[in-house]
C-alpha atoms as a PDB file:
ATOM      1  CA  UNK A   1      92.398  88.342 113.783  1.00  0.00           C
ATOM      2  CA  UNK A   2      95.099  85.503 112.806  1.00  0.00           C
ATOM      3  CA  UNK A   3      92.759  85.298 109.388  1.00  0.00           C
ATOM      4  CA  UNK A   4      93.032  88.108 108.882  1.00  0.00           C
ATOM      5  CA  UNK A   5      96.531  88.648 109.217  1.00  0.00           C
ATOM      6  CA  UNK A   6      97.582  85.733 107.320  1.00  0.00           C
ATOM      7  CA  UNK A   7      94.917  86.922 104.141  1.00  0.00           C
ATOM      8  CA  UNK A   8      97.155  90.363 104.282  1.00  0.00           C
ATOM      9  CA  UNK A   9     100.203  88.404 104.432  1.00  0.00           C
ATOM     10  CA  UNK A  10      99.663  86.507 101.434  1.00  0.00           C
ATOM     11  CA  UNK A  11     100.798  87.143  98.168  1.00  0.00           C
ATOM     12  CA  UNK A  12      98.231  84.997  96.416  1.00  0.00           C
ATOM     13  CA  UNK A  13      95.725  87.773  98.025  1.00  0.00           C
ATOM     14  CA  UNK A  14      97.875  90.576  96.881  1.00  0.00           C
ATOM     15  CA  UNK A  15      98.338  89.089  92.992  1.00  0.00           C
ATOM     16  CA  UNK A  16      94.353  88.873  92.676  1.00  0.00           C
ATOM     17  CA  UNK A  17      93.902  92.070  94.133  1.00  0.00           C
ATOM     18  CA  UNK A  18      96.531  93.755  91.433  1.00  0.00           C
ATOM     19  CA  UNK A  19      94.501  91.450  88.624  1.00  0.00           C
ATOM     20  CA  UNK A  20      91.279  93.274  89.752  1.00  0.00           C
ATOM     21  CA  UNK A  21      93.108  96.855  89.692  1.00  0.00           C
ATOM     22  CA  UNK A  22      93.780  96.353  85.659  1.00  0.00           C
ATOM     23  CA  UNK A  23      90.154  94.725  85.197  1.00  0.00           C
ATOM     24  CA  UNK A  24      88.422  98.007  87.195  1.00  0.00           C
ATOM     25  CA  UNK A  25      90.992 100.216  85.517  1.00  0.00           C
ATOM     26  CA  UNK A  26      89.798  99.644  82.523  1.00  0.00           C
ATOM     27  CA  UNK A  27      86.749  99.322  83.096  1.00  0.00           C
ATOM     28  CA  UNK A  28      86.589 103.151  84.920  1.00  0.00           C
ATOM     29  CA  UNK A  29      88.828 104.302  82.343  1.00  0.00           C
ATOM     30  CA  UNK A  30      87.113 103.227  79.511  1.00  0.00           C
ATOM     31  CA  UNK A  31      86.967 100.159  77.097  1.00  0.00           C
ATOM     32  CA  UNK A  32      90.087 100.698  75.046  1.00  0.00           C
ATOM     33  CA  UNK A  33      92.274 102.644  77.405  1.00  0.00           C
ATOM     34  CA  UNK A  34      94.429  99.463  78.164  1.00  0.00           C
ATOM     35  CA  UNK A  35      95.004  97.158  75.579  1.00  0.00           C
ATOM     36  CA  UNK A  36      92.650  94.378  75.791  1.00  0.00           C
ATOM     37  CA  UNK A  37      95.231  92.268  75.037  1.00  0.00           C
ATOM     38  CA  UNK A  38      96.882  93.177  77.919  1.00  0.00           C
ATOM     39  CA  UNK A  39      93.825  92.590  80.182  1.00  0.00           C
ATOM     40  CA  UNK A  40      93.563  89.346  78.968  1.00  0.00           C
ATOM     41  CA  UNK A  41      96.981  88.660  79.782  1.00  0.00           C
ATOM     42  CA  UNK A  42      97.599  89.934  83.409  1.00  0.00           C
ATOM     43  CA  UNK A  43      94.223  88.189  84.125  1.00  0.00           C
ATOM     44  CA  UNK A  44      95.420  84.584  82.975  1.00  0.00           C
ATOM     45  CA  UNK A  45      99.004  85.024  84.242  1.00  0.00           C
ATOM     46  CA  UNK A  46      97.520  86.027  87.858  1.00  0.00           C
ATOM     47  CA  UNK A  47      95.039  83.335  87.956  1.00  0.00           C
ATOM     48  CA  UNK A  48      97.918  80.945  86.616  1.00  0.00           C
ATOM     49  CA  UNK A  49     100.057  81.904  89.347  1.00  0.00           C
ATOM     50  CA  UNK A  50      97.458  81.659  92.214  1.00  0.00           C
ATOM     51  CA  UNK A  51      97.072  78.173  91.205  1.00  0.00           C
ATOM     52  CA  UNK A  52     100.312  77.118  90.403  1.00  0.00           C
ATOM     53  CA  UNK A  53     100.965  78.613  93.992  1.00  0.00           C
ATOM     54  CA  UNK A  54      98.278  76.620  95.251  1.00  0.00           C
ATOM     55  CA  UNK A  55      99.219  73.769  93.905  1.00  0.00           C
ATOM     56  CA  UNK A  56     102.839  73.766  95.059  1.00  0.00           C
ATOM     57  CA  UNK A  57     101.771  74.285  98.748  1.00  0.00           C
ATOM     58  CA  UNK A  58      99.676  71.738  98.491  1.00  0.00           C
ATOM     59  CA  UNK A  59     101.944  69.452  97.203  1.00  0.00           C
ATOM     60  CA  UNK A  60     104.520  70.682  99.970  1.00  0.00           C
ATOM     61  CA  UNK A  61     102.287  69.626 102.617  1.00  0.00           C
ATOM     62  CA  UNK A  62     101.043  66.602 101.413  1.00  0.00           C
ATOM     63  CA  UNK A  63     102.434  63.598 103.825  1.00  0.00           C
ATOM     64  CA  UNK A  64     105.053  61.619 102.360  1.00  0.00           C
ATOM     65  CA  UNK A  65     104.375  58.324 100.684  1.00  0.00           C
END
């Protein structure tokens, strides 16, 4: 249950899931409906951030030198 709590929690959890919401939006609304510039976008900037977020934990915990 603590999973699953922490996965609900998170905010890198929450970005991907509002990446997938513009991917299956237009996808179900039809090619074309959104920009597919924008697409492209939101879907780098989301995966940027969930790694850049990734990154800077890790680097938080990391033991000092």
């Amino acid at each position: 249950m603590s999973k699953m709590k922490s996965l609900i929690a998170s905010r890198r959890f929450w970005a991907g899931i509002a990446g997938m919401v513009v991917i299956l939006a237009d996808s179900f609304f039809g090619e074309g409906t959104i920009n597919p510039d924008t697409v492209t976008s939101v879907t780098m900037l989301v995966g940027a951030w969930i790694v850049g977020d990734s990154l800077r934990e890790t680097i938080q915990d990391a033991p000092a030198e």
